[in-house]
C-alpha atoms as a PDB file:
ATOM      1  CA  UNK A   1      -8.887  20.493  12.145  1.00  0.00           C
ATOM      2  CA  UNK A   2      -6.559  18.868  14.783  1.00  0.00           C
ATOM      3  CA  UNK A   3      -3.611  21.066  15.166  1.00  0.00           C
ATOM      4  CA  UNK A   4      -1.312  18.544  14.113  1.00  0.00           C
ATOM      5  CA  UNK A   5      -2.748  17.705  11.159  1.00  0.00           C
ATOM      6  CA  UNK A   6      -2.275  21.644  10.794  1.00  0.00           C
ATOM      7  CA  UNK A   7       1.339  21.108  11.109  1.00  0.00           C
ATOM      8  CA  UNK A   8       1.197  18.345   8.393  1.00  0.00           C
ATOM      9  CA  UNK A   9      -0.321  20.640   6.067  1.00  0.00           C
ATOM     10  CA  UNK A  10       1.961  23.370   6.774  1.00  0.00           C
ATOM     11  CA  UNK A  11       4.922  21.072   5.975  1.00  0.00           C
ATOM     12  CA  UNK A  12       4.253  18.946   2.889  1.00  0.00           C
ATOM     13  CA  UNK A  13       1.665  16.261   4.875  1.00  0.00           C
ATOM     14  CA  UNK A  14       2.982  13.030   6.248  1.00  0.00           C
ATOM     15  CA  UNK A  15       5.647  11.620   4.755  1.00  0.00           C
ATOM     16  CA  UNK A  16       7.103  15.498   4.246  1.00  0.00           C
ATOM     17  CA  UNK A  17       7.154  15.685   8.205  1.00  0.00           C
ATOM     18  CA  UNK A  18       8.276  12.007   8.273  1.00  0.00           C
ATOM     19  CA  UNK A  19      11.150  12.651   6.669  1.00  0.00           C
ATOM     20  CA  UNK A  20      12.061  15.510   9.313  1.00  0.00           C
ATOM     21  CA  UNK A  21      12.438  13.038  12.096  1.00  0.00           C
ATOM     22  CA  UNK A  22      13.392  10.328   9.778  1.00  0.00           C
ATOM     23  CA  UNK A  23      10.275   7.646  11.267  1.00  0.00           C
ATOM     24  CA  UNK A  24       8.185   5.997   8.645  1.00  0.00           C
ATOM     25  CA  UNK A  25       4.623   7.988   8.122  1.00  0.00           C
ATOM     26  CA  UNK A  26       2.972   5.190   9.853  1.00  0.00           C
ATOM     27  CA  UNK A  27       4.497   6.275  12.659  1.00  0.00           C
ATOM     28  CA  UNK A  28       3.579  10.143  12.134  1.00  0.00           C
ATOM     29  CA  UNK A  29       0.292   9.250  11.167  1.00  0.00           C
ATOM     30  CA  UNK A  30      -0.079   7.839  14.823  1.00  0.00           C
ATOM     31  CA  UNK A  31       0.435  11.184  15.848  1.00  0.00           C
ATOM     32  CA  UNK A  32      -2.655  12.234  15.707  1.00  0.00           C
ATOM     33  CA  UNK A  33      -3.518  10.374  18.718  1.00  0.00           C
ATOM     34  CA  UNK A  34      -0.994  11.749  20.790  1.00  0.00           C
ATOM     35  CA  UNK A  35       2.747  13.891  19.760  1.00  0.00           C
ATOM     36  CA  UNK A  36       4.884  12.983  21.464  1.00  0.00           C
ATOM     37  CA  UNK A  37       6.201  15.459  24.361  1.00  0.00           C
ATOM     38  CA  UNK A  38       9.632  15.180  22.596  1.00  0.00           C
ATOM     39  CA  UNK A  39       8.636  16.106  18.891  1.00  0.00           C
ATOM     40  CA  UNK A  40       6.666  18.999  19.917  1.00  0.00           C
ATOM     41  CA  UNK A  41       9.128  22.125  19.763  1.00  0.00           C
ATOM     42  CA  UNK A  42      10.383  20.751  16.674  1.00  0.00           C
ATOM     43  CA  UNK A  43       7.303  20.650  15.468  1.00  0.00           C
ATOM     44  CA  UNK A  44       6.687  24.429  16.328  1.00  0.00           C
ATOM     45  CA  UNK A  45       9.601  25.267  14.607  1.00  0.00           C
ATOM     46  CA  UNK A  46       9.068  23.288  11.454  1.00  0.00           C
ATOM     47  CA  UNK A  47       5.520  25.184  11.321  1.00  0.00           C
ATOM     48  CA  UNK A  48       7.322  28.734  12.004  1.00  0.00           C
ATOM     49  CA  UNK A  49       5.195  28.798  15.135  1.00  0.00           C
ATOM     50  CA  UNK A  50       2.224  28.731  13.578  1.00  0.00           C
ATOM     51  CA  UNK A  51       1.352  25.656  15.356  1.00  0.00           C
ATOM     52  CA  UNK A  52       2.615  25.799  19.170  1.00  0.00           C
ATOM     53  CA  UNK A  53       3.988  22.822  21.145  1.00  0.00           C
ATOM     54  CA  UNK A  54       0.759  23.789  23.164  1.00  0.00           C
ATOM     55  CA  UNK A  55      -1.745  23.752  20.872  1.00  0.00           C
ATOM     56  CA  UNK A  56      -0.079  20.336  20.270  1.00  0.00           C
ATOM     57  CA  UNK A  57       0.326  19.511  23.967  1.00  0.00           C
ATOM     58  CA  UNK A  58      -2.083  21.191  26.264  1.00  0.00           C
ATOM     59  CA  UNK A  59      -1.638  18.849  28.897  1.00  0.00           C
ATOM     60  CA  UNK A  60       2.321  19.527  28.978  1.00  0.00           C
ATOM     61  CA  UNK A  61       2.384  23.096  27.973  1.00  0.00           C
ATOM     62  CA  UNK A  62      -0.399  26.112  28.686  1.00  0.00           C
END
């Protein structure tokens, strides 16, 4: 399992973490290509740091 689609599990699935940065789940769902840099502490914190900006991010964060 991709660690985002961790996070969506941990908060209600996509339209649940949607609603969080108020973007459409289309838009979320693209995430699983690439978070962006900018969602991924909130993200972290949403998840209770269960799933870290760099498991999310590797190539930003180590």
């Amino acid at each position: 399992m991709l660690p985002i689609e961790k996070a969506f599990e941990l908060v209600g699935g996509i339209s649940a973490m949607a609603r969080h940065f108020n973007v459409t789940p289309w838009a979320v769902s693209k995430w699983r290509e690439r978070v962006p840099a900018e969602r991924c502490a909130k993200i972290e914190e949403l998840t209770r740091g269960e799933v870290k900006k760099s498991d999310l991010r590797p190539d930003l964060w180590q």
